[in-house]
PDB file of N, CA and C in Angstrom:
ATOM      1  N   UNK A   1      51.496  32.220  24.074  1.00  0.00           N
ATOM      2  CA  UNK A   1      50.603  32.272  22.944  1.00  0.00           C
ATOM      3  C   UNK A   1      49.179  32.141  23.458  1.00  0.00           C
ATOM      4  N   UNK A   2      48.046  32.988  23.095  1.00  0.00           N
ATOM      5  CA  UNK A   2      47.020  33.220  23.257  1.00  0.00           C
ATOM      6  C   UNK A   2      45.825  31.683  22.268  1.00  0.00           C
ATOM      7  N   UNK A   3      45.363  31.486  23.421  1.00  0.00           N
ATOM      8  CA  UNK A   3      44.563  30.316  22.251  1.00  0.00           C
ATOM      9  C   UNK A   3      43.199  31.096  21.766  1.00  0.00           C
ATOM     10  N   UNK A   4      42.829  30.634  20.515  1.00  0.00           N
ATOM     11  CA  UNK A   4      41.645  31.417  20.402  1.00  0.00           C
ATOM     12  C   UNK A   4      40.762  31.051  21.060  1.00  0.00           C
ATOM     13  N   UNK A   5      39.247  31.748  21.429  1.00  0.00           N
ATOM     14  CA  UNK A   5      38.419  31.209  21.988  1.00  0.00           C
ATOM     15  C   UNK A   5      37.184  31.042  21.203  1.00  0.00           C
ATOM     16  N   UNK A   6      36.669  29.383  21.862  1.00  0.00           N
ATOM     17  CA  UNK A   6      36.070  28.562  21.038  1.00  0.00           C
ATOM     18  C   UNK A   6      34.502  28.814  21.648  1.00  0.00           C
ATOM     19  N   UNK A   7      32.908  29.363  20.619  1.00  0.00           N
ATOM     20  CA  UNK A   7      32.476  29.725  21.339  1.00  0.00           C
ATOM     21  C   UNK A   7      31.593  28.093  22.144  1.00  0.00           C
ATOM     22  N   UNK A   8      30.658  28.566  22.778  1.00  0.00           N
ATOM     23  CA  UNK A   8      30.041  26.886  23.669  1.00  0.00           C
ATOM     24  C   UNK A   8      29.152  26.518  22.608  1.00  0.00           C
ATOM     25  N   UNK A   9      29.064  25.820  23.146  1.00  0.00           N
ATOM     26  CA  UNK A   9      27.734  24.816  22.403  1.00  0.00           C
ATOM     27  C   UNK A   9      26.127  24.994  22.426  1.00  0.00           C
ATOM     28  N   UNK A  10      25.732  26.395  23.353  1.00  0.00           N
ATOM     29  CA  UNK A  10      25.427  27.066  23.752  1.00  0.00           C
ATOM     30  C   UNK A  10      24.993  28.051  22.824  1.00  0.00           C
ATOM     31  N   UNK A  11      26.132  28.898  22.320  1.00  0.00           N
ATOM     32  CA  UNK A  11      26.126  29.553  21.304  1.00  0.00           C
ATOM     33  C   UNK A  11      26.029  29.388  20.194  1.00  0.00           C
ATOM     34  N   UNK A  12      26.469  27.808  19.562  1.00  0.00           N
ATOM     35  CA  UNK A  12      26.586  27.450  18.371  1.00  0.00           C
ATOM     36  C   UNK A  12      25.036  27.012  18.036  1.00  0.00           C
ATOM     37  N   UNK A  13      24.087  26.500  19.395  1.00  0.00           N
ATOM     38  CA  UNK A  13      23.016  26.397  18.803  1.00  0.00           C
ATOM     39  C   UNK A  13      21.819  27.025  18.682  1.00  0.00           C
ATOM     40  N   UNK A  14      22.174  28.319  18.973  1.00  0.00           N
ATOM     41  CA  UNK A  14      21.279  29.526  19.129  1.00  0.00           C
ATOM     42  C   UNK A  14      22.224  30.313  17.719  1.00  0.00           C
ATOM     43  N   UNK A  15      22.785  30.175  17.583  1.00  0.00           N
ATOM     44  CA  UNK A  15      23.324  30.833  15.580  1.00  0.00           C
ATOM     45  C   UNK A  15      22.409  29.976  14.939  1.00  0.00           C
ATOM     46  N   UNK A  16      22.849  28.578  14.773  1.00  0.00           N
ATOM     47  CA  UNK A  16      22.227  27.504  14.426  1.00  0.00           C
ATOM     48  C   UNK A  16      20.633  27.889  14.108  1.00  0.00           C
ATOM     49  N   UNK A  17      19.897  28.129  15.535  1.00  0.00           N
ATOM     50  CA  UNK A  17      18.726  28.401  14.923  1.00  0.00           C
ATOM     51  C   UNK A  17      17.958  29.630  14.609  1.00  0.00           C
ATOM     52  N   UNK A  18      19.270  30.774  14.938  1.00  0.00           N
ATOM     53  CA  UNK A  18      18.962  31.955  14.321  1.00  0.00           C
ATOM     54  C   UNK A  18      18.777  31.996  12.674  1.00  0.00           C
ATOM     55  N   UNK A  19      19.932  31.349  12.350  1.00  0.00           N
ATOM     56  CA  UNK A  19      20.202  31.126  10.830  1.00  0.00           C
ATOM     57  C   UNK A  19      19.025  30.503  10.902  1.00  0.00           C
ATOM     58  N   UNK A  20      18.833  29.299  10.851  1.00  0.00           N
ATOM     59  CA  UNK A  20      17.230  28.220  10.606  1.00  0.00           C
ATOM     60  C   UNK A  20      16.078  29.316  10.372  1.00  0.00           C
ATOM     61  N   UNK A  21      15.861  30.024  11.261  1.00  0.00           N
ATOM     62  CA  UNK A  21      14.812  30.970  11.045  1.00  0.00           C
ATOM     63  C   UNK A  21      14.532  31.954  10.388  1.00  0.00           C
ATOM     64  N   UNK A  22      15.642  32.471  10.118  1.00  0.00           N
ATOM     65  CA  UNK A  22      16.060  33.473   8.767  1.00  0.00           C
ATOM     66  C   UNK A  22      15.419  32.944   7.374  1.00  0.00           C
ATOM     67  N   UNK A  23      16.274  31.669   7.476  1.00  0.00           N
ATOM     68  CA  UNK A  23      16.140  30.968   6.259  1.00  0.00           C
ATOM     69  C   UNK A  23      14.577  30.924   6.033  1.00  0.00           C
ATOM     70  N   UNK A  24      14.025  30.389   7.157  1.00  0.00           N
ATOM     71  CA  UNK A  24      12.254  30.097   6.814  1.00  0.00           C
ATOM     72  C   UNK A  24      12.066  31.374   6.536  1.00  0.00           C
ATOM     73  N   UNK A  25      12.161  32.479   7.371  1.00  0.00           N
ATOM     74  CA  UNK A  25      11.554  33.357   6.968  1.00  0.00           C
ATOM     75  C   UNK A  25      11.561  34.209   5.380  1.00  0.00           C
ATOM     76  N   UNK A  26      12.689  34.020   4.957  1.00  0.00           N
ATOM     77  CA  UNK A  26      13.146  34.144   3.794  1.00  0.00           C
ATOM     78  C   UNK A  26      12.515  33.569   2.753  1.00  0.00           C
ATOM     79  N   UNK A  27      12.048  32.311   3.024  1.00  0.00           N
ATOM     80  CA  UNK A  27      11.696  31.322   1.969  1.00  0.00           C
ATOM     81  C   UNK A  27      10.162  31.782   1.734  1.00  0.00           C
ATOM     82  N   UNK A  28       9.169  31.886   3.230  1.00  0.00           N
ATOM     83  CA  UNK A  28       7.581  32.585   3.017  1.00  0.00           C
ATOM     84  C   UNK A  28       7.952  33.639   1.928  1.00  0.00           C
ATOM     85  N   UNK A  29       8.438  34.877   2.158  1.00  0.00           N
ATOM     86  CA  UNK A  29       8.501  36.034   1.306  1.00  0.00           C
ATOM     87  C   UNK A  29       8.735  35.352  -0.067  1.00  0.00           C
ATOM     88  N   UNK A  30       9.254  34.477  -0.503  1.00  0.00           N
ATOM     89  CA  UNK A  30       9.882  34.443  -2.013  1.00  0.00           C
ATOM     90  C   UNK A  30      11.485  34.107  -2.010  1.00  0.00           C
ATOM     91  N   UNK A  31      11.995  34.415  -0.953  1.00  0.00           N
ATOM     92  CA  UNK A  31      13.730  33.618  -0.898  1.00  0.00           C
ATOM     93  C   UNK A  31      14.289  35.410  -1.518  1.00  0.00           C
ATOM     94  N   UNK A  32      15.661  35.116  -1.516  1.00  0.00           N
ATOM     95  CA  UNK A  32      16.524  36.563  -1.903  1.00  0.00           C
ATOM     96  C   UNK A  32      16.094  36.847  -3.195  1.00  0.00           C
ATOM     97  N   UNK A  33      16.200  37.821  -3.616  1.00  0.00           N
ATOM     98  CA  UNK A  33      15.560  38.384  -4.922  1.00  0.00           C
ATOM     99  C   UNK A  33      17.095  38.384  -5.741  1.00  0.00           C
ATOM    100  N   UNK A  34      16.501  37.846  -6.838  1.00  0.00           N
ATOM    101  CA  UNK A  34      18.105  37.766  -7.851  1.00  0.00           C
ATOM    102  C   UNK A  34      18.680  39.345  -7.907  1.00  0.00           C
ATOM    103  N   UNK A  35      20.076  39.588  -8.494  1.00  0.00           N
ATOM    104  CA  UNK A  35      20.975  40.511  -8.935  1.00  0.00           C
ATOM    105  C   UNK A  35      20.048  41.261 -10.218  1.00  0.00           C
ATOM    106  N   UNK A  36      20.136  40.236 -10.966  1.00  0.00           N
ATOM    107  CA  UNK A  36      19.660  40.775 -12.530  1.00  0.00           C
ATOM    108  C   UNK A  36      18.169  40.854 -12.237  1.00  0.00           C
ATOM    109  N   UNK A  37      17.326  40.346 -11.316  1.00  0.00           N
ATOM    110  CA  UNK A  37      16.257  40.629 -11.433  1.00  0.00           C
ATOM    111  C   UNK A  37      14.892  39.063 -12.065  1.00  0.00           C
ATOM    112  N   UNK A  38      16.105  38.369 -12.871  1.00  0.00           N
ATOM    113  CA  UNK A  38      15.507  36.990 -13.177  1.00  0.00           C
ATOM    114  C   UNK A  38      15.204  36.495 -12.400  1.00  0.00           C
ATOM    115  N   UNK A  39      13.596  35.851 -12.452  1.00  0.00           N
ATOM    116  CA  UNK A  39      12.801  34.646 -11.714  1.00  0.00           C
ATOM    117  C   UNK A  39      12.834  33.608 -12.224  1.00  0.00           C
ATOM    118  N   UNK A  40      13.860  32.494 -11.557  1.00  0.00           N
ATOM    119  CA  UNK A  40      13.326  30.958 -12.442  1.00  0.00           C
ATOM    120  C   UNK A  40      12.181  30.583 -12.138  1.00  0.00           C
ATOM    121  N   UNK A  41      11.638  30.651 -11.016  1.00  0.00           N
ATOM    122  CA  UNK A  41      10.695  30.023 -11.100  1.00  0.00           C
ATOM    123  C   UNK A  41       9.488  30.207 -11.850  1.00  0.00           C
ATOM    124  N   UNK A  42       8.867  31.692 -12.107  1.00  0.00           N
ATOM    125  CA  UNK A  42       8.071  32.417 -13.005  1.00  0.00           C
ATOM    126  C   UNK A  42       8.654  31.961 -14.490  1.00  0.00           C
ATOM    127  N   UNK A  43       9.477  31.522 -14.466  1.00  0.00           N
ATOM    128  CA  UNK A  43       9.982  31.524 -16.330  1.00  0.00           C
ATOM    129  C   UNK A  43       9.756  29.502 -16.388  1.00  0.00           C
ATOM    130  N   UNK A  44       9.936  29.023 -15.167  1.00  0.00           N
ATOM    131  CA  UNK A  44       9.746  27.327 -15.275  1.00  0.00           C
ATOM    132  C   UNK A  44       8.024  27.462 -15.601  1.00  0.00           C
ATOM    133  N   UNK A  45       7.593  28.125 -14.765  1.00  0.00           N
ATOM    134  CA  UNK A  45       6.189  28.162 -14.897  1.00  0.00           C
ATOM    135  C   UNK A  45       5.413  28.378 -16.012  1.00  0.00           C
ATOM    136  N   UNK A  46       5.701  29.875 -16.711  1.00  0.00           N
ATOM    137  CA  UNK A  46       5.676  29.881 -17.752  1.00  0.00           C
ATOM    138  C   UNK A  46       5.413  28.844 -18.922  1.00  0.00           C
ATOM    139  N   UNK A  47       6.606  28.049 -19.451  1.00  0.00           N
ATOM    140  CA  UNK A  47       7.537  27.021 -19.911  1.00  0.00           C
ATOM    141  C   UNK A  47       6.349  26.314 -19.639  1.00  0.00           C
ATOM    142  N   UNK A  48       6.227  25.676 -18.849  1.00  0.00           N
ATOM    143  CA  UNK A  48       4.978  24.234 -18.583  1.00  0.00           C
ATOM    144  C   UNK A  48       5.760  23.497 -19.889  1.00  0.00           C
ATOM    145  N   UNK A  49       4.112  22.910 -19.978  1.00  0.00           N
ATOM    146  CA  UNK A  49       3.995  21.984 -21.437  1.00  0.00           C
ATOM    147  C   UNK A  49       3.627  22.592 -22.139  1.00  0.00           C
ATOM    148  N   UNK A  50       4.200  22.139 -23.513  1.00  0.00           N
ATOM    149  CA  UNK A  50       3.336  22.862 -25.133  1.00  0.00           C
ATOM    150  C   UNK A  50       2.196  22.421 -25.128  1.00  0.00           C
ATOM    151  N   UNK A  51       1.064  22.921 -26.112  1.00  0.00           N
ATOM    152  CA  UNK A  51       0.116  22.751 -26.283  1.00  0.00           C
ATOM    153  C   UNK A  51      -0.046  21.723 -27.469  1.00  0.00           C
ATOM    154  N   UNK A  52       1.177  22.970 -28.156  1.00  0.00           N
ATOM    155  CA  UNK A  52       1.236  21.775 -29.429  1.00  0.00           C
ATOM    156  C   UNK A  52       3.148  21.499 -29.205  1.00  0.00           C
ATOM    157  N   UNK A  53       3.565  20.552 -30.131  1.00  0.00           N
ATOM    158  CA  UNK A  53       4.593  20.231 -30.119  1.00  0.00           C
ATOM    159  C   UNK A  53       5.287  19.830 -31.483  1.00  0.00           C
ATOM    160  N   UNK A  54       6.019  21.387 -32.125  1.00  0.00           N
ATOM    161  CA  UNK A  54       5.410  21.372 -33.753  1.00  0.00           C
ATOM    162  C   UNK A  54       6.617  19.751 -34.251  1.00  0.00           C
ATOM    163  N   UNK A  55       8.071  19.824 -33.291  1.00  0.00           N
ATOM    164  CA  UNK A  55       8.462  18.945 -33.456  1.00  0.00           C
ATOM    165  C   UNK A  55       8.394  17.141 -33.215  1.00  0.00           C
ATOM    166  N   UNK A  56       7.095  17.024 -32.871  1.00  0.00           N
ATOM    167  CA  UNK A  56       6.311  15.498 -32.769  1.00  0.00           C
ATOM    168  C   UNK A  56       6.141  14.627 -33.799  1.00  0.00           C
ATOM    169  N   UNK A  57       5.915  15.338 -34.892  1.00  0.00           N
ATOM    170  CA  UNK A  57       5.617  14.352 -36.501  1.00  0.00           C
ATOM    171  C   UNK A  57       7.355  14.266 -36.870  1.00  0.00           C
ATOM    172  N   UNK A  58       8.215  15.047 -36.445  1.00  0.00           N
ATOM    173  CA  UNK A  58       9.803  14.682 -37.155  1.00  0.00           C
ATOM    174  C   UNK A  58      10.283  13.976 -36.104  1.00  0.00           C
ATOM    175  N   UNK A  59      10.146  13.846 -35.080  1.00  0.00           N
ATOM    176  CA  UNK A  59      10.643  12.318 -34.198  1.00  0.00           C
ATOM    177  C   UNK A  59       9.824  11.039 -34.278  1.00  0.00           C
ATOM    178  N   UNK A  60       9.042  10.989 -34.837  1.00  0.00           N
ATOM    179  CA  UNK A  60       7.584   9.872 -34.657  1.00  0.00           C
ATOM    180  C   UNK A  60       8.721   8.965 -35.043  1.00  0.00           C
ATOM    181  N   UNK A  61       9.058   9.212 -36.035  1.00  0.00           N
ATOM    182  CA  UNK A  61       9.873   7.692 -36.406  1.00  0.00           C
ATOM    183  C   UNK A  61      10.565   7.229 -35.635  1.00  0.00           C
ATOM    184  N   UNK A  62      11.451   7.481 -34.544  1.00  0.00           N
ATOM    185  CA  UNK A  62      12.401   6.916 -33.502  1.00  0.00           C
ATOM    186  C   UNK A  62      11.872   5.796 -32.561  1.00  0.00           C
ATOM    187  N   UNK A  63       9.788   5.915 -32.775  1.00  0.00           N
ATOM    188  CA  UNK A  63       9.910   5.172 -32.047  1.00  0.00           C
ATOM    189  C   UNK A  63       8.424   3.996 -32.803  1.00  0.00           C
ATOM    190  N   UNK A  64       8.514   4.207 -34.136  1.00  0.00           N
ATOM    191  CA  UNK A  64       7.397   3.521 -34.635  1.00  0.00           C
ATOM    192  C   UNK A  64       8.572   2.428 -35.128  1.00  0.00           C
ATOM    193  N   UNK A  65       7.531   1.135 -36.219  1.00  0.00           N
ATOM    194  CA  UNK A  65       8.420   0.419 -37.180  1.00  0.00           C
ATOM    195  C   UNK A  65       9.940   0.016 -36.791  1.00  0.00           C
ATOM    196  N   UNK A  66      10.803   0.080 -37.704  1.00  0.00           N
ATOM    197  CA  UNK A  66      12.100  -0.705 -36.998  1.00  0.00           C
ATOM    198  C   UNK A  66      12.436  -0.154 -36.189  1.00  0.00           C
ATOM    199  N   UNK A  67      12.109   0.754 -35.454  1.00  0.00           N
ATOM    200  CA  UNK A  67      12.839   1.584 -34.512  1.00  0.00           C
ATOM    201  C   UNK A  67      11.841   1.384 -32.864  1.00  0.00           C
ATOM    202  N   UNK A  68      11.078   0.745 -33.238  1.00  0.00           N
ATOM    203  CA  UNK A  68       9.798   0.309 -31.729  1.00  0.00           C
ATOM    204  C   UNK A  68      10.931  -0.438 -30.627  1.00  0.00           C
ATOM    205  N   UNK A  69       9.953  -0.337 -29.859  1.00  0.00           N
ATOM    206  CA  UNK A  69      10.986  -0.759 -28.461  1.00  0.00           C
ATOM    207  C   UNK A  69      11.016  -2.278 -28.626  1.00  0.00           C
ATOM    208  N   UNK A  70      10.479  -3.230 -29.170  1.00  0.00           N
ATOM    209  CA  UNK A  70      10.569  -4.508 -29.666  1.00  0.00           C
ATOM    210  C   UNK A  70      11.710  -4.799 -30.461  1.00  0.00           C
ATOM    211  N   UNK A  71      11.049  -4.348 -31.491  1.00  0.00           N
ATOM    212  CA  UNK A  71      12.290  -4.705 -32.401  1.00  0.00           C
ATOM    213  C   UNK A  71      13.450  -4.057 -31.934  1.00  0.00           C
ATOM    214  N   UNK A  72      13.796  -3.061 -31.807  1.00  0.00           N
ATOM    215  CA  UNK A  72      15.218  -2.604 -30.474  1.00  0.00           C
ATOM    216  C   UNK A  72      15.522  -3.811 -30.050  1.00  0.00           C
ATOM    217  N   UNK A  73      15.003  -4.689 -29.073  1.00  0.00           N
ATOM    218  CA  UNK A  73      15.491  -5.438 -28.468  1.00  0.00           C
ATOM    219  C   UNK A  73      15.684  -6.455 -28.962  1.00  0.00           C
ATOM    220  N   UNK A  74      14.852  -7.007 -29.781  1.00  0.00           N
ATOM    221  CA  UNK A  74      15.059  -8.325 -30.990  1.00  0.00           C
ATOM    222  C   UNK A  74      16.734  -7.595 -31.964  1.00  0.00           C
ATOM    223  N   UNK A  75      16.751  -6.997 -31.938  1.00  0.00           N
ATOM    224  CA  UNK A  75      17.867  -6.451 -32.780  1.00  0.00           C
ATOM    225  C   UNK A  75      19.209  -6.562 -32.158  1.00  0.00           C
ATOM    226  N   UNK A  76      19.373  -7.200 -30.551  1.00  0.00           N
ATOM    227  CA  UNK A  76      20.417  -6.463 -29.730  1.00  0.00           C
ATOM    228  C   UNK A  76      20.844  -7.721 -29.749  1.00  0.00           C
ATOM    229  N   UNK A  77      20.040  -9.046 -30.168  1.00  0.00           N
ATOM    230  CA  UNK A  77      20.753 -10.423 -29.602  1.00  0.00           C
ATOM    231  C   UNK A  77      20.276 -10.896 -31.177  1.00  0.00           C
ATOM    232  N   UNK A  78      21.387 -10.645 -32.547  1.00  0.00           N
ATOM    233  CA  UNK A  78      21.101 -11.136 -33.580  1.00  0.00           C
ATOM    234  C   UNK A  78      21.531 -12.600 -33.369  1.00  0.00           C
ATOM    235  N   UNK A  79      20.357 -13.338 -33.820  1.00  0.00           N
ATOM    236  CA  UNK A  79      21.122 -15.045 -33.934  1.00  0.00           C
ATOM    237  C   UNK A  79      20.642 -16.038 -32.709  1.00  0.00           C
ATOM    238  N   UNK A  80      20.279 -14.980 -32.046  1.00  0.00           N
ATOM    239  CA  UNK A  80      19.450 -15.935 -30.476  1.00  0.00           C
ATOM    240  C   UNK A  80      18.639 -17.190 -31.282  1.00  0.00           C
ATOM    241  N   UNK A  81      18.121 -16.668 -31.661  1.00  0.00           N
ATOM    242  CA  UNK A  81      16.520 -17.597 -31.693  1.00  0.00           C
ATOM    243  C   UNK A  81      17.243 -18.872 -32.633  1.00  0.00           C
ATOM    244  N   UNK A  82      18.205 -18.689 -33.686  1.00  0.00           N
ATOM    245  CA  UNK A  82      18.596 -19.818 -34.469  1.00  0.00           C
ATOM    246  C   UNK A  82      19.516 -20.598 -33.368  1.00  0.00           C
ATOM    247  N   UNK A  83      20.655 -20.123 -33.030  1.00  0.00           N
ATOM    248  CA  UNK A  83      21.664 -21.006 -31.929  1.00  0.00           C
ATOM    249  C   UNK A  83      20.267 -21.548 -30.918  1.00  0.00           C
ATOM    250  N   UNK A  84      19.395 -21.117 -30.350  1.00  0.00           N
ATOM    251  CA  UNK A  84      18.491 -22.109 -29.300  1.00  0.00           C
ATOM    252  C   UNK A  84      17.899 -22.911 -29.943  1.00  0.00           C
ATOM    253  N   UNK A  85      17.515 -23.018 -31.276  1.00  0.00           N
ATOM    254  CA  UNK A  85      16.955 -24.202 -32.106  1.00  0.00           C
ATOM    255  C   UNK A  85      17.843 -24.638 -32.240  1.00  0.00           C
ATOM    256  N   UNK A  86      19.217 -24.381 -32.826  1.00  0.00           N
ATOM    257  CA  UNK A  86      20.250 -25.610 -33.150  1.00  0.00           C
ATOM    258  C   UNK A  86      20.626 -26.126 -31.806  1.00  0.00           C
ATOM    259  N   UNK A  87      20.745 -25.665 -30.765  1.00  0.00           N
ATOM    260  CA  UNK A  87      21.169 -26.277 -29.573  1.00  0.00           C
ATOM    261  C   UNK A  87      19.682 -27.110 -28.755  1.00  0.00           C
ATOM    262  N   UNK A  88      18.352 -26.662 -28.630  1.00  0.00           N
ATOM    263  CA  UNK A  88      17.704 -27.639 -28.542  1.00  0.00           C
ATOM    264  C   UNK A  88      18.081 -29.198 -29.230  1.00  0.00           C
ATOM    265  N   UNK A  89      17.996 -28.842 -30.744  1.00  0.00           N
ATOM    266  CA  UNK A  89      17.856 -30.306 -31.572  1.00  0.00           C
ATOM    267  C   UNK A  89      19.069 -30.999 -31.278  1.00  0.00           C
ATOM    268  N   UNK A  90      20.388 -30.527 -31.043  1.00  0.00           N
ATOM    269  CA  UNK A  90      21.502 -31.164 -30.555  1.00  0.00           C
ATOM    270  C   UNK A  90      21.021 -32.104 -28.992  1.00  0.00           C
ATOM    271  N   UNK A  91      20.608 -31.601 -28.156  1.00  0.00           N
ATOM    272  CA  UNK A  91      20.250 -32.065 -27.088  1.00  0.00           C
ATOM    273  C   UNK A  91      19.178 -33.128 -27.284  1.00  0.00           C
ATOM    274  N   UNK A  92      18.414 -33.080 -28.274  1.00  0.00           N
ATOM    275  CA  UNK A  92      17.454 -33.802 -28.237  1.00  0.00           C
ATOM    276  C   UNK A  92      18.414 -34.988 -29.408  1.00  0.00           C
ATOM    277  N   UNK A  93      19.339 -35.416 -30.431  1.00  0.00           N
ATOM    278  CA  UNK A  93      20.130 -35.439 -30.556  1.00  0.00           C
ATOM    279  C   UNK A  93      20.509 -36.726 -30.116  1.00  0.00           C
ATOM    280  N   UNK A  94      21.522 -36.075 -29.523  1.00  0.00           N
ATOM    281  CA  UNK A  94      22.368 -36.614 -27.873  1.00  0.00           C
ATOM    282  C   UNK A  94      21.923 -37.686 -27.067  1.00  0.00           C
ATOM    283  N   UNK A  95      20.489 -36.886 -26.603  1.00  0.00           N
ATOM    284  CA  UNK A  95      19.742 -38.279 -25.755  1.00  0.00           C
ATOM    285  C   UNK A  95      19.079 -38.991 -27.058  1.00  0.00           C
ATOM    286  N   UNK A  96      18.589 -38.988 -27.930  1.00  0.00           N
ATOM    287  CA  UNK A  96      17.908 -40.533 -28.366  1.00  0.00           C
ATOM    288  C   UNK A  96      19.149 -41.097 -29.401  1.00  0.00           C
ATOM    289  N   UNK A  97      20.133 -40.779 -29.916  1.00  0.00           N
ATOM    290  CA  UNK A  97      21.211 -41.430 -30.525  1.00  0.00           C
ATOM    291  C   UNK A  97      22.393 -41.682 -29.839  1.00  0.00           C
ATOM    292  N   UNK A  98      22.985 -41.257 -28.885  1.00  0.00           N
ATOM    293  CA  UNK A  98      24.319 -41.118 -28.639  1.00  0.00           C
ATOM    294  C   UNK A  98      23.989 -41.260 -27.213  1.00  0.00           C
ATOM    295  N   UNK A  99      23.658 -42.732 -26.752  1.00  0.00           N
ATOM    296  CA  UNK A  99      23.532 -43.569 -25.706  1.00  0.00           C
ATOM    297  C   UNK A  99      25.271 -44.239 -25.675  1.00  0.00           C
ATOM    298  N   UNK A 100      25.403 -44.213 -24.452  1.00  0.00           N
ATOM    299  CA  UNK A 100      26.598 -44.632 -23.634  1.00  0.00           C
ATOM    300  C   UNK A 100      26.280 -45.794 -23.552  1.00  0.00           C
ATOM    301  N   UNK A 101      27.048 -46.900 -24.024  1.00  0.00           N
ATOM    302  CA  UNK A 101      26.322 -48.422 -24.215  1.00  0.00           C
ATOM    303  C   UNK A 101      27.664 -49.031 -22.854  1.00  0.00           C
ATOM    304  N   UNK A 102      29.029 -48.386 -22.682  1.00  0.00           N
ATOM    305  CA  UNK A 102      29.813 -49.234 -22.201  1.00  0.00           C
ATOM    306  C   UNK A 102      29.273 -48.853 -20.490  1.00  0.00           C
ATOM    307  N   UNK A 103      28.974 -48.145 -20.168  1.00  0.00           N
ATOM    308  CA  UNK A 103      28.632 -48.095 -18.730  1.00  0.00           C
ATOM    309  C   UNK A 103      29.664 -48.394 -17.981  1.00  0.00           C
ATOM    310  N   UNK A 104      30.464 -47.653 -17.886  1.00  0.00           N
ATOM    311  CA  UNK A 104      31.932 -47.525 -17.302  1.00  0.00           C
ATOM    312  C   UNK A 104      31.655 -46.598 -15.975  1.00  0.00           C
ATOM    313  N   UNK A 105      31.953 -47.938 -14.641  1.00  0.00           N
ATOM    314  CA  UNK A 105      32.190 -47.427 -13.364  1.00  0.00           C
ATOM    315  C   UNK A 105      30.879 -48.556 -12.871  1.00  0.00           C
ATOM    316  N   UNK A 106      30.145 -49.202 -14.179  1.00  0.00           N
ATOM    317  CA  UNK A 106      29.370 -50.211 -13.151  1.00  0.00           C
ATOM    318  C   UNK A 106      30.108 -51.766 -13.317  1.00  0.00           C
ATOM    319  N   UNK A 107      29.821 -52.534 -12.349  1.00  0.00           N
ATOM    320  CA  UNK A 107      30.829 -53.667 -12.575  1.00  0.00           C
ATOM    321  C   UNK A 107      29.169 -54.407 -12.292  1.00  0.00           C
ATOM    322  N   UNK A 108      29.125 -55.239 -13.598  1.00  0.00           N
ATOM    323  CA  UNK A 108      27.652 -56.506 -13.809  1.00  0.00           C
ATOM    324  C   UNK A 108      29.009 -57.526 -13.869  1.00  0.00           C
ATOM    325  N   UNK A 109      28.753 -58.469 -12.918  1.00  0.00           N
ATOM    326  CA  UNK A 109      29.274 -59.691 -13.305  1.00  0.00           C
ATOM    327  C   UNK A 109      28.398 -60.952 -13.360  1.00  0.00           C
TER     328      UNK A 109
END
């Protein structure tokens, strides 16, 4: 059986930078020219930004009033702000009423 032959390393890097150079050269000109003839890039260009943006006054609301990036987030943790007042005053609470008078583990004799 015949083994195939593998070319050197030699060869692989002279394809290597045959291809490489193609490619650049390809890319100065404009790159391969489409099938159909379409340019994205001329049509991205085009496109840009609007000047005007007739749909701007029918989204405004998404981000004014209840819908602002504040209140969004005040909205995501309903009840925060009451549970940290009831759990402050518990703590505060705790320490000035509910003193440990037996002191268990000290030995006063």
């Amino acid at each position: 059986m015949l083994a195939a032959r593998q070319p050197s390393d030699g060869r692989r890097l002279w394809a290597l930078m045959a291809y490489t150079g193609l490619r650049l050269l390809r890319a100065q000109h404009g790159g391969k020219p489409s099938i159909t003839g379409f340019d994205v890039r001329k049509y991205a260009a085009s496109a840009g930004q609007p000047r005007y943006d007739p749909w701007e006054r029918a989204e405004a609301w998404r981000y004014q009033g209840l819908f602002s990036r504040f209140n969004r987030f005040r909205g995501a943790f309903p009840g925060l702000g009451i549970a940290t007042v009831a759990f402050a005053a518990y703590c505060g609470y705790e320490y000035m009423f509910l003193q440990d008078d037996h002191h268990h583990g000290e030995e006063h004799h």
